[in-house]
PDB file of N, CA and C in Angstrom:
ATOM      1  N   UNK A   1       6.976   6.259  16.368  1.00  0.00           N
ATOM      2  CA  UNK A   1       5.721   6.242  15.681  1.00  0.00           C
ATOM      3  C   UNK A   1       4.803   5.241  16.368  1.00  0.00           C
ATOM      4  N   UNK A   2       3.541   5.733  16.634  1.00  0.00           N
ATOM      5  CA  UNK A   2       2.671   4.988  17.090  1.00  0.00           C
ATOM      6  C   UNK A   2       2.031   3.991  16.394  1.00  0.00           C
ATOM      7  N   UNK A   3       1.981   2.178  16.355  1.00  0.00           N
ATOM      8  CA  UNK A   3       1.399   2.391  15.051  1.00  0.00           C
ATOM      9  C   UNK A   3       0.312   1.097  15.509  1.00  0.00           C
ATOM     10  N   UNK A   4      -0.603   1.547  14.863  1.00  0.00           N
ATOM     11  CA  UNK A   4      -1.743   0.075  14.647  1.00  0.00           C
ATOM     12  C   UNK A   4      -1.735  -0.695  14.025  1.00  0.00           C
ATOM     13  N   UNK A   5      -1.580  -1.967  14.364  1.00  0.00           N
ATOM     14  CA  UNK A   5      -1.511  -3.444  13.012  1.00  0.00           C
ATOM     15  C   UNK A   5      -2.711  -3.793  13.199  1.00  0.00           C
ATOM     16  N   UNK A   6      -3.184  -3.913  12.005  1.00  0.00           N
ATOM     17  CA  UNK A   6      -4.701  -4.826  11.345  1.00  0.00           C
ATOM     18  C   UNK A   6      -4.414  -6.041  10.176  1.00  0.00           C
ATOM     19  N   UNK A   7      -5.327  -6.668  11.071  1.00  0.00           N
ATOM     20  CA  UNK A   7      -4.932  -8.033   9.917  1.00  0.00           C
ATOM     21  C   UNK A   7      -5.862  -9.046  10.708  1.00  0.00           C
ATOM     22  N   UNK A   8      -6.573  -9.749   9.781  1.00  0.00           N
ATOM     23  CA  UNK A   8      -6.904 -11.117  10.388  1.00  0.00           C
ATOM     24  C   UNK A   8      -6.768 -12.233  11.161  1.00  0.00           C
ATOM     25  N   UNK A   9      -5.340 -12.473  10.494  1.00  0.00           N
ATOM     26  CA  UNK A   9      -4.794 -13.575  10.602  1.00  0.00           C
ATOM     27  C   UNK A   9      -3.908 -13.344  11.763  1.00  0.00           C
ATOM     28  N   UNK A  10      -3.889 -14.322  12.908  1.00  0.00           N
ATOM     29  CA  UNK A  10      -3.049 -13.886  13.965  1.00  0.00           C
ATOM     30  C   UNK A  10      -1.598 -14.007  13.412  1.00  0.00           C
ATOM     31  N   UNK A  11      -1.116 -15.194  12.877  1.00  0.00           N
ATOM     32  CA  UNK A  11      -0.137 -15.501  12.749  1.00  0.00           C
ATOM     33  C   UNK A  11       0.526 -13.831  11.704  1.00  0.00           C
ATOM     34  N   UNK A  12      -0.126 -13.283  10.887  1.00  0.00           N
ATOM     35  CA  UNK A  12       0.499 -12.309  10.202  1.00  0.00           C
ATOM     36  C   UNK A  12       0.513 -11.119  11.366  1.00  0.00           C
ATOM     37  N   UNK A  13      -0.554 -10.821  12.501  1.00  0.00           N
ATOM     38  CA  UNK A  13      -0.622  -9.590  13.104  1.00  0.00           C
ATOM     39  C   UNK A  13       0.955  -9.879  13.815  1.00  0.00           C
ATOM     40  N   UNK A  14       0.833 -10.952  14.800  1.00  0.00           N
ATOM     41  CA  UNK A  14       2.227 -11.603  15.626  1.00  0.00           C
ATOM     42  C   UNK A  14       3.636 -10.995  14.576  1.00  0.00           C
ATOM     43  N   UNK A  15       3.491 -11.432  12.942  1.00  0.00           N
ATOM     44  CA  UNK A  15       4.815 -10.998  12.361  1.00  0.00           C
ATOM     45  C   UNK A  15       4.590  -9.574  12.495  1.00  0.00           C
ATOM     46  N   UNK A  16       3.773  -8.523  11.671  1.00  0.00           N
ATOM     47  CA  UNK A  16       4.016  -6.966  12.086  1.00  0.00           C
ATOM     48  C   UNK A  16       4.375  -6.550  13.122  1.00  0.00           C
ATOM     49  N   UNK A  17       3.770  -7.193  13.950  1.00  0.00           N
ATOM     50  CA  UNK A  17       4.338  -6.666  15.112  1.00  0.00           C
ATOM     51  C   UNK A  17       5.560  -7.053  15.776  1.00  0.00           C
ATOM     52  N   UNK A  18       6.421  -8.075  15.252  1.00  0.00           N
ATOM     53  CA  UNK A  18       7.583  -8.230  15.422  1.00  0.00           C
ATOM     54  C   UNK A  18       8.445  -7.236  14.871  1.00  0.00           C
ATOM     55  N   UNK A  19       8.130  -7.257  13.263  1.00  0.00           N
ATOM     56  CA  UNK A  19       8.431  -6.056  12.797  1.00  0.00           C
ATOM     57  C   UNK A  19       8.642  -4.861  12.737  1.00  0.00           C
ATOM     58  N   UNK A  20       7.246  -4.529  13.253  1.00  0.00           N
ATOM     59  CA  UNK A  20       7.133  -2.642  13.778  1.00  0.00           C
ATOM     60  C   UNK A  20       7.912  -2.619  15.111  1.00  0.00           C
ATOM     61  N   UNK A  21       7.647  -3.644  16.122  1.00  0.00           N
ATOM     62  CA  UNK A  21       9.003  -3.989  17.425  1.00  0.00           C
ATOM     63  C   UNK A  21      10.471  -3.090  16.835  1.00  0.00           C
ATOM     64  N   UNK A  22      10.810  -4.179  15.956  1.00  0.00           N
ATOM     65  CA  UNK A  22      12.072  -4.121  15.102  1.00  0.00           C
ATOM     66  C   UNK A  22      12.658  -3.001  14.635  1.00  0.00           C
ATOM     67  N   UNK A  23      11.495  -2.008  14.379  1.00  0.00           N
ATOM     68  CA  UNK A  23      11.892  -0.954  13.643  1.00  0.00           C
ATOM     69  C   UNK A  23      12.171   0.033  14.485  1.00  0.00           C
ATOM     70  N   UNK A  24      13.297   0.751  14.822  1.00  0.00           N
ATOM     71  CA  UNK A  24      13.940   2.212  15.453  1.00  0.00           C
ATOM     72  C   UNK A  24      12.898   3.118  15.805  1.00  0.00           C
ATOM     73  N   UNK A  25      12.222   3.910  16.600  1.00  0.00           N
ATOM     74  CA  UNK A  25      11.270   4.631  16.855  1.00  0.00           C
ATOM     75  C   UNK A  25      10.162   4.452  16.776  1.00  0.00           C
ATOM     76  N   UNK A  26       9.612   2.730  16.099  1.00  0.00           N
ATOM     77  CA  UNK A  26       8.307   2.328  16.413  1.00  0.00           C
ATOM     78  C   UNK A  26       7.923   1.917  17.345  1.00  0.00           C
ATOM     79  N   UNK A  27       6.562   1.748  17.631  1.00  0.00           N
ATOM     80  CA  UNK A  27       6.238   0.922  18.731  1.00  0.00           C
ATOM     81  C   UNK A  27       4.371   0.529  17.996  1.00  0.00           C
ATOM     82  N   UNK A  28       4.305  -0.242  18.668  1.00  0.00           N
ATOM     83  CA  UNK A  28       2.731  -0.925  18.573  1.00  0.00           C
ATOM     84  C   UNK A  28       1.865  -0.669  19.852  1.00  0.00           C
ATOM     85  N   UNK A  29       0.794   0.001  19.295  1.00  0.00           N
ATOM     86  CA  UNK A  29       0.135   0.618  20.356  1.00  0.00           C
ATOM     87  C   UNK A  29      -1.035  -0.148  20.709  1.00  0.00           C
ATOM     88  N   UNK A  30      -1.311  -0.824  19.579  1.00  0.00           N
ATOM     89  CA  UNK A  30      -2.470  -1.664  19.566  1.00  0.00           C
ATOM     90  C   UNK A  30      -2.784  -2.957  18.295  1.00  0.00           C
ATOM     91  N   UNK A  31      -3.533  -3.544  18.405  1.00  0.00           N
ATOM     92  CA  UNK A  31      -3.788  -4.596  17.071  1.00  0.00           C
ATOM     93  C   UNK A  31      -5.030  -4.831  17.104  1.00  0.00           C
ATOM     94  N   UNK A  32      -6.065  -4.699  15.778  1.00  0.00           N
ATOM     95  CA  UNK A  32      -7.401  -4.954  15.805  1.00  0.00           C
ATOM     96  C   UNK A  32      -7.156  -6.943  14.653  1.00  0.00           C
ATOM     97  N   UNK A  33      -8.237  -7.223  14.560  1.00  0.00           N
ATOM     98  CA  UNK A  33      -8.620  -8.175  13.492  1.00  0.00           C
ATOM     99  C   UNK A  33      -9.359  -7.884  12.763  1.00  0.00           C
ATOM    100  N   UNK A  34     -10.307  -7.396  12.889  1.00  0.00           N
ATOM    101  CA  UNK A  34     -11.100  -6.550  11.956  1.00  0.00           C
ATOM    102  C   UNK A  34     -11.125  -5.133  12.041  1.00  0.00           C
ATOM    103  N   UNK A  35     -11.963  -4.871  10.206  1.00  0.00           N
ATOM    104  CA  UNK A  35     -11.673  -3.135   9.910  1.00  0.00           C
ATOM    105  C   UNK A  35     -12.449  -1.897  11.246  1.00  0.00           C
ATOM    106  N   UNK A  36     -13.575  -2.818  11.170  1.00  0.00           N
ATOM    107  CA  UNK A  36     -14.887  -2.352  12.429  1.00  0.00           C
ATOM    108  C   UNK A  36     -13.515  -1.851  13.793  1.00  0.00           C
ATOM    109  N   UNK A  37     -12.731  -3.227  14.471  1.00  0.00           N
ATOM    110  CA  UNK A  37     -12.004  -2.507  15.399  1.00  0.00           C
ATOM    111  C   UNK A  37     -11.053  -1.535  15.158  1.00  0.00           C
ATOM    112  N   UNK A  38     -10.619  -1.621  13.918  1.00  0.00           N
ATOM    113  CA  UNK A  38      -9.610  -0.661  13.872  1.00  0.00           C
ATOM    114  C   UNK A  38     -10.191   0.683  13.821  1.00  0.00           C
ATOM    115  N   UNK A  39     -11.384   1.377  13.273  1.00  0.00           N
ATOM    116  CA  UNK A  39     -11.787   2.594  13.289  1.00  0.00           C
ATOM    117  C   UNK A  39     -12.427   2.777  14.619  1.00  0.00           C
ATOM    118  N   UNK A  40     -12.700   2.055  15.921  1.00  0.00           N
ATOM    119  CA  UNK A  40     -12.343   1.781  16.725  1.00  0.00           C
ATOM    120  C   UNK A  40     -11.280   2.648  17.725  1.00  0.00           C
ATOM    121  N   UNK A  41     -10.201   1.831  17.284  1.00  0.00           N
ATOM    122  CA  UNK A  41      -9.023   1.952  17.815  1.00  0.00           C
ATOM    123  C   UNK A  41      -8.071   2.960  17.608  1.00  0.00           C
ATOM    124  N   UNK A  42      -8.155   3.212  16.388  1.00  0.00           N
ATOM    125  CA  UNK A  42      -6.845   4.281  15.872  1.00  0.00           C
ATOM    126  C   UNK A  42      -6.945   5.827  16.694  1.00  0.00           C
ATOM    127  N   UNK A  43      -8.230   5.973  16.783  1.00  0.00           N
ATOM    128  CA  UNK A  43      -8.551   7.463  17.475  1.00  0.00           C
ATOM    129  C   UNK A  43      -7.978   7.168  18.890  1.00  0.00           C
ATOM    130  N   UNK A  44      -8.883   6.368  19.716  1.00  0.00           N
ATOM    131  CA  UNK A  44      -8.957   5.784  20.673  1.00  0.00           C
ATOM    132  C   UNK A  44      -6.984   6.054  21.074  1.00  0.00           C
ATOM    133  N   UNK A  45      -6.355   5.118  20.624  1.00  0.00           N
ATOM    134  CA  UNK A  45      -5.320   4.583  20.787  1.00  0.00           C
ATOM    135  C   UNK A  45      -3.939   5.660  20.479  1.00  0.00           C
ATOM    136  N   UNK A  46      -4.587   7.145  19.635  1.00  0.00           N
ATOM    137  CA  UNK A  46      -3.667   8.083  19.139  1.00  0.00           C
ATOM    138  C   UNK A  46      -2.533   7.583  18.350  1.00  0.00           C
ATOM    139  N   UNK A  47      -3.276   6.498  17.327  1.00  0.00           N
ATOM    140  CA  UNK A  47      -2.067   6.010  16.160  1.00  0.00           C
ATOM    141  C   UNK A  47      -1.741   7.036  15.223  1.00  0.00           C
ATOM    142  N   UNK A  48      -0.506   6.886  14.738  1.00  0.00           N
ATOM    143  CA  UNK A  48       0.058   7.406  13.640  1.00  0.00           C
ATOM    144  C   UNK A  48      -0.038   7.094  12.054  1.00  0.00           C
ATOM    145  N   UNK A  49       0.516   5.635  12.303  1.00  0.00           N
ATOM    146  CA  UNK A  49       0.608   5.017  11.738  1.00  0.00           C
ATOM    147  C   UNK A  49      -0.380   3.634  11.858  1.00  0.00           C
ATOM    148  N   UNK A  50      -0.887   3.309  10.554  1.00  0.00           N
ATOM    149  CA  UNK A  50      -2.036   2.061  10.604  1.00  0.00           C
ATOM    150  C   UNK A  50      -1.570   1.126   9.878  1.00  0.00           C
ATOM    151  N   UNK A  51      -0.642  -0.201   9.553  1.00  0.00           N
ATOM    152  CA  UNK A  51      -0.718  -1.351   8.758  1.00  0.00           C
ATOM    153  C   UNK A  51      -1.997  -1.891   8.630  1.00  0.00           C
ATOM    154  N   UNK A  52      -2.888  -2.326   7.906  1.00  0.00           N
ATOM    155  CA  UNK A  52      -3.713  -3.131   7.658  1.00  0.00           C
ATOM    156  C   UNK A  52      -4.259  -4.023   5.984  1.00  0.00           C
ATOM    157  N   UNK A  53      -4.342  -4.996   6.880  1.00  0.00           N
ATOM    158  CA  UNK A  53      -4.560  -6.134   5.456  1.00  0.00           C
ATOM    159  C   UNK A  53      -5.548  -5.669   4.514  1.00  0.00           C
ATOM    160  N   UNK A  54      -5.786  -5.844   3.514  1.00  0.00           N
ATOM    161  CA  UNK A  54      -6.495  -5.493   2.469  1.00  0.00           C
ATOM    162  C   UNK A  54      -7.867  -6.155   2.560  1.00  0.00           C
ATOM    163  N   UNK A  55      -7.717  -7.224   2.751  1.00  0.00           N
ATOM    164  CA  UNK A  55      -8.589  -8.316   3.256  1.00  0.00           C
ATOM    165  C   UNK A  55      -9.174  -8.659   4.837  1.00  0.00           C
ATOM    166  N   UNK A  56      -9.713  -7.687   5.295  1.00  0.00           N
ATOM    167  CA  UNK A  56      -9.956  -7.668   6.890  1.00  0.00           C
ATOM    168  C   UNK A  56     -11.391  -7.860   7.134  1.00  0.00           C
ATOM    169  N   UNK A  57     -11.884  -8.569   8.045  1.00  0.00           N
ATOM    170  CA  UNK A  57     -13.322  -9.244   8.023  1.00  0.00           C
ATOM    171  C   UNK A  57     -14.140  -7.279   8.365  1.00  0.00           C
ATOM    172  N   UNK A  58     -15.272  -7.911   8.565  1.00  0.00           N
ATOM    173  CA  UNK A  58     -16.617  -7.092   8.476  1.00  0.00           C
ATOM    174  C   UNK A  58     -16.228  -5.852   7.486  1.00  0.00           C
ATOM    175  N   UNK A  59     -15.091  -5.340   7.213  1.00  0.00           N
ATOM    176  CA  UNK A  59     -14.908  -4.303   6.269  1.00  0.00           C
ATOM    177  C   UNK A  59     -13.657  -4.385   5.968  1.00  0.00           C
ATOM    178  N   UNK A  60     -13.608  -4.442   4.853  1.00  0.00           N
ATOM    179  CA  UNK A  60     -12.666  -4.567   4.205  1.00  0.00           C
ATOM    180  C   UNK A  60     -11.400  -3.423   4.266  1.00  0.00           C
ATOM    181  N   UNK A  61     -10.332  -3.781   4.119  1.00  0.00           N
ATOM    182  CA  UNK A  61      -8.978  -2.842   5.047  1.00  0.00           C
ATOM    183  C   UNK A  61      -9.022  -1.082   3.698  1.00  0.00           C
ATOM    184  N   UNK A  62      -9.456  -1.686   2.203  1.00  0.00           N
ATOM    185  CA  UNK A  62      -9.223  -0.270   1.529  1.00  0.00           C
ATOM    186  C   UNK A  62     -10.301   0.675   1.897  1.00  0.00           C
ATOM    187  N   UNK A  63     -11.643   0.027   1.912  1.00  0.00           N
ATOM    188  CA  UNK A  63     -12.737   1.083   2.761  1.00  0.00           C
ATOM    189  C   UNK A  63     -12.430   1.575   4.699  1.00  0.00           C
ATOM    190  N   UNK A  64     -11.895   0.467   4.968  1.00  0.00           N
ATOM    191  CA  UNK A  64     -11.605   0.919   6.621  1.00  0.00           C
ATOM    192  C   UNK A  64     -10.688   1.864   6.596  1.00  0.00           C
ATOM    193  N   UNK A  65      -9.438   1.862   5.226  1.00  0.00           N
ATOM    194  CA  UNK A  65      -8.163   3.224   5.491  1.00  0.00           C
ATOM    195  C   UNK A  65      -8.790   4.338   4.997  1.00  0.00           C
ATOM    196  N   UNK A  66     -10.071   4.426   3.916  1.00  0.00           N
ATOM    197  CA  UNK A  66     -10.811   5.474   3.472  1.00  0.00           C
ATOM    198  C   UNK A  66     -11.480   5.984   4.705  1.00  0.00           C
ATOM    199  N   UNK A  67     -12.120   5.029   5.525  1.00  0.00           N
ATOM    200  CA  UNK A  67     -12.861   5.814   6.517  1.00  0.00           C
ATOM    201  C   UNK A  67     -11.476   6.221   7.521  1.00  0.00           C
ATOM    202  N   UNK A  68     -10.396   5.664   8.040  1.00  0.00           N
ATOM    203  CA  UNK A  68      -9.298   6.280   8.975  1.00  0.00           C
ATOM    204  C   UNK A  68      -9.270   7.514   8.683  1.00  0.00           C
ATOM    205  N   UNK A  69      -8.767   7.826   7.131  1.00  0.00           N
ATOM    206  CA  UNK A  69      -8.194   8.390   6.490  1.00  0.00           C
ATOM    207  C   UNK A  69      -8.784  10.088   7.168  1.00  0.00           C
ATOM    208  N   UNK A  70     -10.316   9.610   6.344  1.00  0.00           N
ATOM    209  CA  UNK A  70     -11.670  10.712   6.174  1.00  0.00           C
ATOM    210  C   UNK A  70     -11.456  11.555   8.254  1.00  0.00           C
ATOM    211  N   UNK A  71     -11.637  10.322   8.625  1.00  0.00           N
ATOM    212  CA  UNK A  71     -12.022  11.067  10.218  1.00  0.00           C
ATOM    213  C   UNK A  71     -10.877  11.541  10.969  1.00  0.00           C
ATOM    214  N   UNK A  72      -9.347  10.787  10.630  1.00  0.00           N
ATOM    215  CA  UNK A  72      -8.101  11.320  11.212  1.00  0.00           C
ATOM    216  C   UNK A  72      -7.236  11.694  10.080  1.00  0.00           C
ATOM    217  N   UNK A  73      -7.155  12.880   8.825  1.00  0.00           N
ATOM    218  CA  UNK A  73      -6.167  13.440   8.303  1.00  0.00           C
ATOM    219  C   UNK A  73      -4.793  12.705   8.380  1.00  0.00           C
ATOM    220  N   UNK A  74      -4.638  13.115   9.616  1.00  0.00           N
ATOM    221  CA  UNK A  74      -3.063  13.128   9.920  1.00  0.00           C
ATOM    222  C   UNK A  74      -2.173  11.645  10.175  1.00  0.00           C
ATOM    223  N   UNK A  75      -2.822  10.823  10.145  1.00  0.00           N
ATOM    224  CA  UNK A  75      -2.880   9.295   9.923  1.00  0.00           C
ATOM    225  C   UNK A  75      -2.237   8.411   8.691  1.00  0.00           C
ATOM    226  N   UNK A  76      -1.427   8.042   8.763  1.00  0.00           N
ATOM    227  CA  UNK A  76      -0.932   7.356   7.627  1.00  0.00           C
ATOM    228  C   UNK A  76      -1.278   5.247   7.228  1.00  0.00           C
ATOM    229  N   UNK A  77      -1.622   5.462   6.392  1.00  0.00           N
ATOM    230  CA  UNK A  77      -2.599   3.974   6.075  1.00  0.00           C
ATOM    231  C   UNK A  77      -1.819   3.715   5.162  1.00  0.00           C
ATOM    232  N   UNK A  78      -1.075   2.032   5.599  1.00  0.00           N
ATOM    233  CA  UNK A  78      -0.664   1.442   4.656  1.00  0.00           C
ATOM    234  C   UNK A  78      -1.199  -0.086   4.480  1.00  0.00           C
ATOM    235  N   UNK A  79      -1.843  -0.154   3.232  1.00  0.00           N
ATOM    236  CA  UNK A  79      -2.763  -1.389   2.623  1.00  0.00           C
ATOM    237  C   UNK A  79      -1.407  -2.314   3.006  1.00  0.00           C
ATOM    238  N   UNK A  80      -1.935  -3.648   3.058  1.00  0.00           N
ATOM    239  CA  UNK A  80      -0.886  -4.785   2.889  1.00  0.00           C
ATOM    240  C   UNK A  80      -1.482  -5.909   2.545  1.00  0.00           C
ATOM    241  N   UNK A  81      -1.186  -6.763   1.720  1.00  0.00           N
ATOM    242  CA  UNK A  81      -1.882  -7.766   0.961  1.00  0.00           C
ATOM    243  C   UNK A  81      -0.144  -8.919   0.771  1.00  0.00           C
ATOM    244  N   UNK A  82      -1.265  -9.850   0.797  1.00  0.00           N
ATOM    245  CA  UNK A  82      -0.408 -11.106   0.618  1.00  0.00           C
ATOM    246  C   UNK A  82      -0.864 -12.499  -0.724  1.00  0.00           C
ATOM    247  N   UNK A  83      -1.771 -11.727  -1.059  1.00  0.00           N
ATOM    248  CA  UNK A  83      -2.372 -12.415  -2.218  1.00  0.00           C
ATOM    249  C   UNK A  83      -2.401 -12.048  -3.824  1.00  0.00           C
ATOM    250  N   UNK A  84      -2.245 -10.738  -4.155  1.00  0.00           N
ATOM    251  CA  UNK A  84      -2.303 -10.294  -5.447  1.00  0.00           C
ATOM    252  C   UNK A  84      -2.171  -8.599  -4.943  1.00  0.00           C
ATOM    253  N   UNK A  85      -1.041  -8.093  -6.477  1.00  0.00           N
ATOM    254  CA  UNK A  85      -1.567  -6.700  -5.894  1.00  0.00           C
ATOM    255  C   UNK A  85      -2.309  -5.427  -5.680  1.00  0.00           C
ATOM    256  N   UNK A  86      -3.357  -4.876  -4.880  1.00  0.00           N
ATOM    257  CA  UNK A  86      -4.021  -3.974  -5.578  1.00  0.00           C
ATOM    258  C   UNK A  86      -3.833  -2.989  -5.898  1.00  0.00           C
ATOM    259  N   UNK A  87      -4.742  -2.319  -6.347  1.00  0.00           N
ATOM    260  CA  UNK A  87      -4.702  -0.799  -6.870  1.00  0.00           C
ATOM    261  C   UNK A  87      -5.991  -0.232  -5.986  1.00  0.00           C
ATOM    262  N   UNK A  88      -5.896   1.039  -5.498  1.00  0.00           N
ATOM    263  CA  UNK A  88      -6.305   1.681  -4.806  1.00  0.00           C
ATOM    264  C   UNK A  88      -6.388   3.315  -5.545  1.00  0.00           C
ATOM    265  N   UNK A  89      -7.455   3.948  -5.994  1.00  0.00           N
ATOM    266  CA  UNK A  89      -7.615   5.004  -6.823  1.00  0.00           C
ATOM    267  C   UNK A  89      -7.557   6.716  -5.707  1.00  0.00           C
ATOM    268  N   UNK A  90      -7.497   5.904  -4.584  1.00  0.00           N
ATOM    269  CA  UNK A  90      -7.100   7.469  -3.602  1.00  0.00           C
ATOM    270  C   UNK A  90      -5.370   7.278  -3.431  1.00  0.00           C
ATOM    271  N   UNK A  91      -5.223   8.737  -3.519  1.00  0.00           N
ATOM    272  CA  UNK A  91      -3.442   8.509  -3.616  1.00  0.00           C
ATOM    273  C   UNK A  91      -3.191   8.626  -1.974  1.00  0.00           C
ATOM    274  N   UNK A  92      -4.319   9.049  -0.875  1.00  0.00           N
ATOM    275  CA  UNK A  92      -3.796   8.987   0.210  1.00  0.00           C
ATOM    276  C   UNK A  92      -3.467   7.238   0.856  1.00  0.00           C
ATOM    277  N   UNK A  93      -3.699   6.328   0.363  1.00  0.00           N
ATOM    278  CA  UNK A  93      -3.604   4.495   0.601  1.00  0.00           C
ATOM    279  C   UNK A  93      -2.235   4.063  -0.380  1.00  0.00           C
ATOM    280  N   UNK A  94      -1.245   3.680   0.576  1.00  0.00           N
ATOM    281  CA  UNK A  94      -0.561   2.605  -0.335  1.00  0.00           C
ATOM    282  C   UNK A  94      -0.857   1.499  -0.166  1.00  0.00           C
ATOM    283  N   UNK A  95      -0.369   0.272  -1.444  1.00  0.00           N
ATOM    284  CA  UNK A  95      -0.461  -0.680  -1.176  1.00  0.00           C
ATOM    285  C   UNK A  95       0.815  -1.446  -1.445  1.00  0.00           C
ATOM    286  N   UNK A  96       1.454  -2.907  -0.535  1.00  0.00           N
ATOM    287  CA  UNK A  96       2.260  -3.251  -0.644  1.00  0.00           C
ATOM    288  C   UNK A  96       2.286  -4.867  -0.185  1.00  0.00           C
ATOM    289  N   UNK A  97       2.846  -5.683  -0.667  1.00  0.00           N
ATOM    290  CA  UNK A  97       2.812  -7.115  -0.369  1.00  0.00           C
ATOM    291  C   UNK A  97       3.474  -6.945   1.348  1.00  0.00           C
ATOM    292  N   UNK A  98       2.594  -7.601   2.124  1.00  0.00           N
ATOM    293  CA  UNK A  98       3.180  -7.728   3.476  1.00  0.00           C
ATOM    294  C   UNK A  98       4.349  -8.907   3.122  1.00  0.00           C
ATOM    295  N   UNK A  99       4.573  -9.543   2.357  1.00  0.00           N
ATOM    296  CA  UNK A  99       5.824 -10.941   2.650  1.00  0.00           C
ATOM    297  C   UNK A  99       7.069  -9.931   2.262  1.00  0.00           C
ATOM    298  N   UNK A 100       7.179  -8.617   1.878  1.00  0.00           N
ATOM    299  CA  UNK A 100       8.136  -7.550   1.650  1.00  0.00           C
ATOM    300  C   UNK A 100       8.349  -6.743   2.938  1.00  0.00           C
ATOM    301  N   UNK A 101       7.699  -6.749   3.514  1.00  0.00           N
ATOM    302  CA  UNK A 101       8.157  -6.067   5.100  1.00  0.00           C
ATOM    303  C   UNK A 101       9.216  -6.269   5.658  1.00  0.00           C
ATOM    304  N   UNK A 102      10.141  -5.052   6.003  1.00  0.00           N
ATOM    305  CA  UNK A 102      10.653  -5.643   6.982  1.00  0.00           C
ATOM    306  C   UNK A 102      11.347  -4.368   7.644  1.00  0.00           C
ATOM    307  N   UNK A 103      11.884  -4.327   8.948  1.00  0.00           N
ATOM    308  CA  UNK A 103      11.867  -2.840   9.495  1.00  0.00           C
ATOM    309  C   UNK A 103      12.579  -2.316   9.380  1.00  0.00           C
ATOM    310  N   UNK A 104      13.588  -2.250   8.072  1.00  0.00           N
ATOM    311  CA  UNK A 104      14.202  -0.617   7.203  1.00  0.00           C
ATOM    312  C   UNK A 104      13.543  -0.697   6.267  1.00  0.00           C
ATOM    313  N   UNK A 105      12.453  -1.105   5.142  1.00  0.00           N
ATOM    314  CA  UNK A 105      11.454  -0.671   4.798  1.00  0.00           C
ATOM    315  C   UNK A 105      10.514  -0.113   5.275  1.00  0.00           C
ATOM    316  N   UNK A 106      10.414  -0.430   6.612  1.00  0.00           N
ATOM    317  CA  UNK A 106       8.708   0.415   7.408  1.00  0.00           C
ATOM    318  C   UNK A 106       9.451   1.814   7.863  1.00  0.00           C
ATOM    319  N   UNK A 107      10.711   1.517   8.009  1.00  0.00           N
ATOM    320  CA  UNK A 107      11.290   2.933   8.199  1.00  0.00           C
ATOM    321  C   UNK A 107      11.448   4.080   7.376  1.00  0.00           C
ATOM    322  N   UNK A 108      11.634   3.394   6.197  1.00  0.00           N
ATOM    323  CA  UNK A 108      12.463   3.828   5.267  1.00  0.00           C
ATOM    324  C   UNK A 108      10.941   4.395   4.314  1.00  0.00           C
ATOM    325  N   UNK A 109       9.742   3.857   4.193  1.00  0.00           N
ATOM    326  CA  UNK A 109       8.104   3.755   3.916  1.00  0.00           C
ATOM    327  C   UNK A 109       7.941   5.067   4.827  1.00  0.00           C
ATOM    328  N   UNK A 110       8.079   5.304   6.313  1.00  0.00           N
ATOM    329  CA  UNK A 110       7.416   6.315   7.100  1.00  0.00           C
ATOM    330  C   UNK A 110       8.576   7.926   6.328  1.00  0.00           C
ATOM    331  N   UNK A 111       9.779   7.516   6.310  1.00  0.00           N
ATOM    332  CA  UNK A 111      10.695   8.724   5.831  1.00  0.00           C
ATOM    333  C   UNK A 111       9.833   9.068   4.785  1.00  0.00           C
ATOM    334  N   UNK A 112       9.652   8.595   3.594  1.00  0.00           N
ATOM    335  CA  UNK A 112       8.925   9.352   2.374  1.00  0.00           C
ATOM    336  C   UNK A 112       7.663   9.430   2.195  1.00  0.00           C
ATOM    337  N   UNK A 113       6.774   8.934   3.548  1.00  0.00           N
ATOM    338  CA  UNK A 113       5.105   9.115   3.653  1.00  0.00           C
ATOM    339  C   UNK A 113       4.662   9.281   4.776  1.00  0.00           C
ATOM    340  N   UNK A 114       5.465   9.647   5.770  1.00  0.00           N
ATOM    341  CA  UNK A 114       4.663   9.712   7.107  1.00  0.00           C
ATOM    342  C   UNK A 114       5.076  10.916   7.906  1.00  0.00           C
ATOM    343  N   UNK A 115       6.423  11.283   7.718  1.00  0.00           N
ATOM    344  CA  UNK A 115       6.579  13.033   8.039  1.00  0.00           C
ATOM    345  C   UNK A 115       6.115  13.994   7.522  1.00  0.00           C
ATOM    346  N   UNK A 116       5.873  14.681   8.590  1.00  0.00           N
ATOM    347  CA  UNK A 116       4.911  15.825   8.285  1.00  0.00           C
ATOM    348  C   UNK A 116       3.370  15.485   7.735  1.00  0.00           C
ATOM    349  N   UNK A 117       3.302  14.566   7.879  1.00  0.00           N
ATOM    350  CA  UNK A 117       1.739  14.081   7.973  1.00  0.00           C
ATOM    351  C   UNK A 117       0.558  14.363   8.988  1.00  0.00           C
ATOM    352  N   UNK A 118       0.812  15.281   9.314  1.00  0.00           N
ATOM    353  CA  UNK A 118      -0.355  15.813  10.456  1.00  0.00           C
ATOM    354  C   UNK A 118      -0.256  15.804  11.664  1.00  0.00           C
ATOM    355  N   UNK A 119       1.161  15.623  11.585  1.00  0.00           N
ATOM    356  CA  UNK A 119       1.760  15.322  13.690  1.00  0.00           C
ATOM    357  C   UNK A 119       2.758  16.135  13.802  1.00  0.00           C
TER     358      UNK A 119
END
């Protein structure tokens, strides 16, 4: 799985991406800091898969996975927050505490939401 990490904070992008490393058939294709690069990038970069923080500068990560979402279908967006949890009223966005990550969850997350998702 191809996947894009978004997040602000270097120190959290550095852990996903240890993570998505970690995980059996992932790989990291790219990493934005903000939402602006990631819609950007995901086309660009032919991601699959998108981690991004909830909280991401110039646009915020639940409007940046609405716009992924809208322009690449087949794209799977998973919110990640480290502060409180949200709720998100499109059922195509999950959301999940990033300090819960870890790579037989991101695996185990793509088995029941990311096959057969448009690839």
């Amino acid at each position: 799985m191809r996947v894009l990490v978004v997040d602000d904070s270097e120190v959290f992008r550095n852990v996903l991406c240890a993570v998505v490393a970690a995980a059996p058939g992932f790989q990291v294709v790219g990493v934005a800091a903000t939402g602006r690069e990631a819609l950007d990038l995901v086309g660009l970069l032919d991601a699959q898969f998108v981690l991004i923080d909830v909280n991401t500068r110039e646009l915020d990560g639940v409007e940046t996975g609405l716009r992924i979402r809208k322009r690449h279908p087949g794209v799977v967006v998973l919110l990640l927050t480290a502060t409180s949890r949200a709720s998100v009223r499109d059922a195509s966005l999950a959301v999940e505490d990033k300090r819960d990550l870890s790579p037989g969850w991101l695996v185990d997350f793509w088995r029941r939401n990311g096959n057969g998702a448009g690839r």
